[in-house]
C-alpha atoms as a PDB file:
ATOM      1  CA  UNK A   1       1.348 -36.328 -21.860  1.00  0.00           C
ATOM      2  CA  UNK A   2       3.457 -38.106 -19.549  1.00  0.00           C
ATOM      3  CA  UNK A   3       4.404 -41.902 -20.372  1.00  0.00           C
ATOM      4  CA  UNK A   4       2.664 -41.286 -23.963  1.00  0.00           C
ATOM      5  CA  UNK A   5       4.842 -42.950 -26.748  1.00  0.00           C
ATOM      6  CA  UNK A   6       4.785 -39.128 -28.136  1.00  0.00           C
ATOM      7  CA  UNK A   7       5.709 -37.701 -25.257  1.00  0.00           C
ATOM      8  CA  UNK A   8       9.220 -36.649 -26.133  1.00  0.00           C
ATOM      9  CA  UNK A   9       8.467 -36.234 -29.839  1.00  0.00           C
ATOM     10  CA  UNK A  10       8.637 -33.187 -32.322  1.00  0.00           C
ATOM     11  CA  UNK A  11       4.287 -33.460 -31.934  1.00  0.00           C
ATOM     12  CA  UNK A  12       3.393 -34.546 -28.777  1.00  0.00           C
ATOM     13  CA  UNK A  13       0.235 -32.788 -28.720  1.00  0.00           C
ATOM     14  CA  UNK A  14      -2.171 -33.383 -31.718  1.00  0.00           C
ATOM     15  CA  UNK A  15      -6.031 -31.772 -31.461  1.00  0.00           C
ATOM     16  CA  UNK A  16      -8.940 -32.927 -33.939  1.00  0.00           C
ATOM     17  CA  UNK A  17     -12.390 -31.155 -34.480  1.00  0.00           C
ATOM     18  CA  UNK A  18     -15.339 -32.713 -33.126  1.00  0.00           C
ATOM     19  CA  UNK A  19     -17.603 -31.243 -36.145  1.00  0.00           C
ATOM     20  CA  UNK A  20     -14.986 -33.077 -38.433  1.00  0.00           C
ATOM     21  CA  UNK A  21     -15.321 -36.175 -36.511  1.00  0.00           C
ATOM     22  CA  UNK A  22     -19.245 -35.680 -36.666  1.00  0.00           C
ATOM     23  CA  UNK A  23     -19.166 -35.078 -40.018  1.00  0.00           C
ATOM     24  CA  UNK A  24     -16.862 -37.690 -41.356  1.00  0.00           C
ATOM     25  CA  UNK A  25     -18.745 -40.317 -39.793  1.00  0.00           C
ATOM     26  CA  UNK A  26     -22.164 -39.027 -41.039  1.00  0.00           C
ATOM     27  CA  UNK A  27     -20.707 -39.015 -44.472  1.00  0.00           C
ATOM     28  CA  UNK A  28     -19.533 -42.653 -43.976  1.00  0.00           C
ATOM     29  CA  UNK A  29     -22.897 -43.771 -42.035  1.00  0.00           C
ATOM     30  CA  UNK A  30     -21.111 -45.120 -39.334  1.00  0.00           C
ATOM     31  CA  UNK A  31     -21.186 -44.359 -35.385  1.00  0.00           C
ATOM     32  CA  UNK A  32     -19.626 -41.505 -34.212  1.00  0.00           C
ATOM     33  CA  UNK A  33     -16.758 -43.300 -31.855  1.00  0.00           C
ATOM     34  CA  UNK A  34     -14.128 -41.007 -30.778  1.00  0.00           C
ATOM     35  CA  UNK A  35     -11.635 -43.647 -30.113  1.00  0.00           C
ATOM     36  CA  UNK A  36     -11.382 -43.999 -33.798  1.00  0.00           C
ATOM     37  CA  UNK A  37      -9.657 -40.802 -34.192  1.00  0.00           C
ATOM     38  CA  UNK A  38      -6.642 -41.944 -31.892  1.00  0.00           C
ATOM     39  CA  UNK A  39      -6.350 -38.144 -30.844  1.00  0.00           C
ATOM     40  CA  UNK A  40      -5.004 -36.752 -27.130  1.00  0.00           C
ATOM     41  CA  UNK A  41      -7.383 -33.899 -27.742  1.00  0.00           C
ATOM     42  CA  UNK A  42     -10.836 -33.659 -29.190  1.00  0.00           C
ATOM     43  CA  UNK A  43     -12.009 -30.089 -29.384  1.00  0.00           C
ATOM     44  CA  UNK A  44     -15.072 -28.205 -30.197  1.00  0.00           C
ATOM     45  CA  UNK A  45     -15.582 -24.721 -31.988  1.00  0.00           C
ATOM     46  CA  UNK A  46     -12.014 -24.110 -33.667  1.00  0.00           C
ATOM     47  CA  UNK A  47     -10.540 -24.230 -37.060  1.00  0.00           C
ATOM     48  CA  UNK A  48      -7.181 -25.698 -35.999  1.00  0.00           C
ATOM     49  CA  UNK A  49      -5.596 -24.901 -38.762  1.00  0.00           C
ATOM     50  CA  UNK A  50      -6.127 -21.013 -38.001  1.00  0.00           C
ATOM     51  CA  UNK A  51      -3.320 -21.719 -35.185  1.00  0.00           C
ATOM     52  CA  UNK A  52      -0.418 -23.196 -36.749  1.00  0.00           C
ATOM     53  CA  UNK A  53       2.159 -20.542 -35.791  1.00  0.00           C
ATOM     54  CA  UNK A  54       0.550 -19.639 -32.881  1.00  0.00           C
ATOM     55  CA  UNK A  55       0.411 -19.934 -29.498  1.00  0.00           C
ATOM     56  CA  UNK A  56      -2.884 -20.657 -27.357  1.00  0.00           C
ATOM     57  CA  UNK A  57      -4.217 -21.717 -23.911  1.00  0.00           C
ATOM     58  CA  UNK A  58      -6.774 -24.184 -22.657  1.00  0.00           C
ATOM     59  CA  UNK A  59      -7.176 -24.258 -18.670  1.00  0.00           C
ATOM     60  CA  UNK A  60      -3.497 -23.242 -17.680  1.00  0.00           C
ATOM     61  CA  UNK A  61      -1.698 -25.371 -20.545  1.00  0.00           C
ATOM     62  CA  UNK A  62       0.150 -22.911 -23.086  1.00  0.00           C
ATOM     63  CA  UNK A  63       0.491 -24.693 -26.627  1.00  0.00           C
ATOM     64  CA  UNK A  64       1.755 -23.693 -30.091  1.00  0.00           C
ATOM     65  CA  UNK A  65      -0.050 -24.631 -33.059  1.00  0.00           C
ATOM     66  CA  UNK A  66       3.282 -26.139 -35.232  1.00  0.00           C
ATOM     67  CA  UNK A  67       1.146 -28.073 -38.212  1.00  0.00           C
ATOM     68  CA  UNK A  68      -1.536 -29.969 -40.045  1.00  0.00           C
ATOM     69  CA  UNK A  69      -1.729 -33.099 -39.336  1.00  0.00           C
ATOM     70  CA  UNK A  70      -2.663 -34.641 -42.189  1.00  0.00           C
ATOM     71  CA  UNK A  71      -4.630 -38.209 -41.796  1.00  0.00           C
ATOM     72  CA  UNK A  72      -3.271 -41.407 -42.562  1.00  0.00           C
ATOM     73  CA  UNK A  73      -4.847 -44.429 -44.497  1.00  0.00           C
ATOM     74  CA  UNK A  74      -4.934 -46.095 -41.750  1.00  0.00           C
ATOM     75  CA  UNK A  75      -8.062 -44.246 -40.907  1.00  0.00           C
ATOM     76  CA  UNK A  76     -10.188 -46.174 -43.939  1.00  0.00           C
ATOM     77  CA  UNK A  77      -9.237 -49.592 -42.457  1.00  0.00           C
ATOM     78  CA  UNK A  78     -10.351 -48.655 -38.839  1.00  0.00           C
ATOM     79  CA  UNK A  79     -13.323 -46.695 -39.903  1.00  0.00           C
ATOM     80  CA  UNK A  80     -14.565 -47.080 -43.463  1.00  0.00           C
ATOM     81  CA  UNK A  81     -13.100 -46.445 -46.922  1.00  0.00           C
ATOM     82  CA  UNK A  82     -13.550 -42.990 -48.053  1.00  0.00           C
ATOM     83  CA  UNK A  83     -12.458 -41.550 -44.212  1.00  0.00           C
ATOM     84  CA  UNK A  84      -9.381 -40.398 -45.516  1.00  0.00           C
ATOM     85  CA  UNK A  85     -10.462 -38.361 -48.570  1.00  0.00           C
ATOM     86  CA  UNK A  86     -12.875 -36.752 -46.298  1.00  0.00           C
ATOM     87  CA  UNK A  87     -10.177 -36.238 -43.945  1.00  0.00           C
ATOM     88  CA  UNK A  88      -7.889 -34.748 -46.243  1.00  0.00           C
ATOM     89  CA  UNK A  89      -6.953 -30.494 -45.185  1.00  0.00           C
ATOM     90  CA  UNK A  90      -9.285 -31.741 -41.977  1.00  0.00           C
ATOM     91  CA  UNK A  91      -6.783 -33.958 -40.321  1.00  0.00           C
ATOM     92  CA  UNK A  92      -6.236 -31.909 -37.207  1.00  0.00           C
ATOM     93  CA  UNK A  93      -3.247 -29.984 -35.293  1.00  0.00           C
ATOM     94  CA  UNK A  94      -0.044 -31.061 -34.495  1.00  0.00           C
ATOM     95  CA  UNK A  95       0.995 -29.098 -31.376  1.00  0.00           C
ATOM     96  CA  UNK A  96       3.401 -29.056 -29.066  1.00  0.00           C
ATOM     97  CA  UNK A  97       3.681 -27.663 -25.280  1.00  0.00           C
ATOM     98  CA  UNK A  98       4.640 -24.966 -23.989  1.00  0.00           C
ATOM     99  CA  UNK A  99       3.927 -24.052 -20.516  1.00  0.00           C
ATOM    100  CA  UNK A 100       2.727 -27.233 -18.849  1.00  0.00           C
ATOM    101  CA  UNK A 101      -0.472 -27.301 -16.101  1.00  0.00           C
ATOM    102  CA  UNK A 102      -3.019 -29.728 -15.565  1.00  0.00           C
ATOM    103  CA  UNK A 103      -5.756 -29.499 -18.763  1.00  0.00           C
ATOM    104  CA  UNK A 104      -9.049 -31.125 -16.946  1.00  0.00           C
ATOM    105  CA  UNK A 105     -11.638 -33.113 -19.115  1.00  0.00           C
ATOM    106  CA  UNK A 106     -14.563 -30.355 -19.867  1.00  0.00           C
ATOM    107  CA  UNK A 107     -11.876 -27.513 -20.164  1.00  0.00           C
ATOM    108  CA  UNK A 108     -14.479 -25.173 -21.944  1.00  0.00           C
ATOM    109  CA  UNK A 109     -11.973 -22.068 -22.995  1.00  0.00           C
ATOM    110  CA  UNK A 110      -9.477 -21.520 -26.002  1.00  0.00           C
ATOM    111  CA  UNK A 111      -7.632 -17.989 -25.609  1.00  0.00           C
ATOM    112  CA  UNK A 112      -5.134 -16.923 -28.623  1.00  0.00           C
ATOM    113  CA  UNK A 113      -4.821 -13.652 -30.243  1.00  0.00           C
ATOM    114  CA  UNK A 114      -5.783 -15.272 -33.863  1.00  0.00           C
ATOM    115  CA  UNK A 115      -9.340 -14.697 -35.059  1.00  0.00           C
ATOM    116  CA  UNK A 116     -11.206 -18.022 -34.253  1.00  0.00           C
ATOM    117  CA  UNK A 117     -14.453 -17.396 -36.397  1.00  0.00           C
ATOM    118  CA  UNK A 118     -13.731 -19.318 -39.175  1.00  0.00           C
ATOM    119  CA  UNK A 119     -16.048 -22.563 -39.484  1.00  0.00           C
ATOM    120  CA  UNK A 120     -14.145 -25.219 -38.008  1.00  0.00           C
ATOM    121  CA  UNK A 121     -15.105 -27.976 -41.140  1.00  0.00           C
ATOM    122  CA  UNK A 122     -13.172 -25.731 -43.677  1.00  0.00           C
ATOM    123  CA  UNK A 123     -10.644 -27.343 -44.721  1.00  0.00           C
ATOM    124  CA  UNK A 124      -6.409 -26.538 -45.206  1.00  0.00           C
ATOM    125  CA  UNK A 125      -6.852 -25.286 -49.239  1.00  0.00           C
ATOM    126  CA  UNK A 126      -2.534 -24.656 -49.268  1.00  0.00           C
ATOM    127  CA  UNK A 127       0.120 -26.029 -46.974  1.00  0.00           C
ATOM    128  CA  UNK A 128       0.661 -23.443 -44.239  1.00  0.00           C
ATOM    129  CA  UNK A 129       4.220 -23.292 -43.083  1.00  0.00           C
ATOM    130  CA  UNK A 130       4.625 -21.419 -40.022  1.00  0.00           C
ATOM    131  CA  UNK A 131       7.399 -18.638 -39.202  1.00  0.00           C
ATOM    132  CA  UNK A 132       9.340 -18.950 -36.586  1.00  0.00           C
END
Protein backbone atom coordinates (compact mmCIF):
# COMPACT_ATOMS: atom_id res chain seq x y z
CA UNK A 1 0.00 0.00 0.00
CA UNK A 2 1.47 3.11 -1.06
CA UNK A 3 2.96 5.55 1.74
CA UNK A 4 2.34 2.53 4.34
CA UNK A 5 5.40 2.27 6.76
CA UNK A 6 5.42 -1.51 5.24
CA UNK A 7 5.29 -0.59 2.03
CA UNK A 8 8.79 -1.47 0.95
CA UNK A 9 9.16 -4.29 3.48
CA UNK A 10 9.79 -8.16 3.17
CA UNK A 11 5.57 -8.28 4.32
CA UNK A 12 3.87 -5.54 3.08
CA UNK A 13 0.69 -7.25 2.80
CA UNK A 14 -0.63 -9.07 5.97
CA UNK A 15 -4.52 -10.62 5.84
CA UNK A 16 -6.42 -11.75 9.16
CA UNK A 17 -9.69 -13.89 9.37
CA UNK A 18 -12.76 -12.24 10.29
CA UNK A 19 -14.13 -15.61 12.08
CA UNK A 20 -10.78 -15.36 14.13
CA UNK A 21 -11.40 -11.84 14.92
CA UNK A 22 -15.12 -12.83 15.82
CA UNK A 23 -14.09 -15.45 17.75
CA UNK A 24 -11.26 -14.05 19.74
CA UNK A 25 -13.27 -11.32 20.90
CA UNK A 26 -16.26 -13.55 21.91
CA UNK A 27 -13.84 -15.59 23.88
CA UNK A 28 -12.54 -12.38 25.58
CA UNK A 29 -16.22 -10.73 25.92
CA UNK A 30 -15.22 -7.73 24.41
CA UNK A 31 -16.55 -5.76 21.17
CA UNK A 32 -15.69 -6.93 18.03
CA UNK A 33 -13.52 -3.67 16.74
CA UNK A 34 -11.56 -4.34 13.73
CA UNK A 35 -9.15 -1.60 14.28
CA UNK A 36 -7.76 -3.69 17.02
CA UNK A 37 -6.30 -6.11 14.70
CA UNK A 38 -4.03 -3.36 12.98
CA UNK A 39 -4.42 -5.49 9.67
CA UNK A 40 -4.39 -3.95 5.78
CA UNK A 41 -6.73 -6.80 5.02
CA UNK A 42 -9.59 -8.38 6.86
CA UNK A 43 -10.97 -11.34 5.00
CA UNK A 44 -13.80 -13.69 5.21
CA UNK A 45 -14.06 -17.53 4.32
CA UNK A 46 -10.23 -18.60 4.08
CA UNK A 47 -7.79 -20.51 6.11
CA UNK A 48 -4.79 -18.27 5.36
CA UNK A 49 -2.53 -20.45 6.32
CA UNK A 50 -3.62 -22.94 3.39
CA UNK A 51 -1.74 -20.21 1.08
CA UNK A 52 1.62 -19.73 2.31
CA UNK A 53 3.53 -20.75 -0.83
CA UNK A 54 1.04 -19.76 -3.00
CA UNK A 55 -0.08 -17.37 -5.13
CA UNK A 56 -3.79 -15.88 -5.21
CA UNK A 57 -6.00 -13.03 -6.54
CA UNK A 58 -8.58 -10.71 -5.07
CA UNK A 59 -10.16 -8.13 -7.70
CA UNK A 60 -7.06 -7.76 -10.11
CA UNK A 61 -4.29 -7.77 -7.23
CA UNK A 62 -2.00 -11.02 -7.59
CA UNK A 63 -0.44 -11.93 -4.04
CA UNK A 64 1.72 -14.75 -2.64
CA UNK A 65 0.99 -16.21 0.57
CA UNK A 66 4.94 -16.04 2.12
CA UNK A 67 4.00 -16.81 6.08
CA UNK A 68 2.18 -16.94 9.38
CA UNK A 69 2.07 -14.15 10.99
CA UNK A 70 2.19 -14.97 14.26
CA UNK A 71 0.53 -12.30 16.88
CA UNK A 72 2.34 -10.22 19.13
CA UNK A 73 1.71 -9.42 22.91
CA UNK A 74 0.95 -6.40 22.10
CA UNK A 75 -2.44 -7.66 21.20
CA UNK A 76 -3.37 -8.46 25.19
CA UNK A 77 -2.60 -4.81 26.12
CA UNK A 78 -4.84 -3.32 23.30
CA UNK A 79 -7.51 -5.88 23.61
CA UNK A 80 -7.58 -8.06 26.70
CA UNK A 81 -5.20 -10.58 28.29
CA UNK A 82 -5.60 -13.97 26.94
CA UNK A 83 -5.86 -12.41 23.00
CA UNK A 84 -2.65 -13.71 22.28
CA UNK A 85 -2.94 -17.36 23.39
CA UNK A 86 -6.07 -17.42 21.44
CA UNK A 87 -4.27 -15.92 18.68
CA UNK A 88 -1.54 -18.22 18.66
CA UNK A 89 -1.36 -20.60 14.86
CA UNK A 90 -4.43 -17.90 14.11
CA UNK A 91 -2.35 -14.82 13.68
CA UNK A 92 -2.96 -14.27 10.01
CA UNK A 93 -0.88 -14.07 6.55
CA UNK A 94 2.02 -12.32 5.78
CA UNK A 95 1.88 -11.63 2.02
CA UNK A 96 3.46 -9.85 -0.31
CA UNK A 97 2.45 -8.40 -3.95
CA UNK A 98 2.72 -9.46 -6.90
CA UNK A 99 0.91 -7.99 -9.72
CA UNK A 100 -0.44 -4.69 -8.46
CA UNK A 101 -4.30 -3.28 -9.42
CA UNK A 102 -6.65 -1.46 -7.48
CA UNK A 103 -8.30 -4.07 -4.61
CA UNK A 104 -11.83 -2.11 -3.87
CA UNK A 105 -13.45 -2.37 -0.31
CA UNK A 106 -16.25 -5.32 -0.75
CA UNK A 107 -13.87 -7.28 -3.18
CA UNK A 108 -16.01 -10.54 -2.72
CA UNK A 109 -13.60 -13.21 -4.74
CA UNK A 110 -10.38 -15.24 -3.71
CA UNK A 111 -9.07 -17.38 -6.82
CA UNK A 112 -5.88 -19.80 -6.13
CA UNK A 113 -5.40 -23.26 -7.23
CA UNK A 114 -5.07 -24.52 -3.36
CA UNK A 115 -8.13 -26.20 -1.88
CA UNK A 116 -9.84 -23.44 0.27
CA UNK A 117 -12.33 -25.73 2.29
CA UNK A 118 -10.63 -25.99 5.28
CA UNK A 119 -12.44 -24.07 8.28
CA UNK A 120 -10.84 -20.87 8.45
CA UNK A 121 -10.55 -20.96 12.72
CA UNK A 122 -8.15 -24.02 12.47
CA UNK A 123 -5.29 -23.15 13.53
CA UNK A 124 -1.20 -23.50 12.13
CA UNK A 125 -0.51 -27.11 14.26
CA UNK A 126 3.53 -27.03 12.63
CA UNK A 127 5.48 -24.16 11.17
CA UNK A 128 4.93 -24.25 7.41
CA UNK A 129 7.95 -23.14 5.48
CA UNK A 130 7.23 -22.51 2.00
CA UNK A 131 9.36 -23.69 -1.19
CA UNK A 132 10.44 -21.50 -3.37
Amino acid sequence: MENDRFELSKYPITFFSLEVATEVCKELSIPLNLELFRRNIIISGVHLNSLIGQRFTIGEVEFEGISHCAPCTWMNGVMKKGAYTLMKGRGGLRAKVIHGGTLLVGDTILSSEVDLELNPLTPLKVQKIPSF
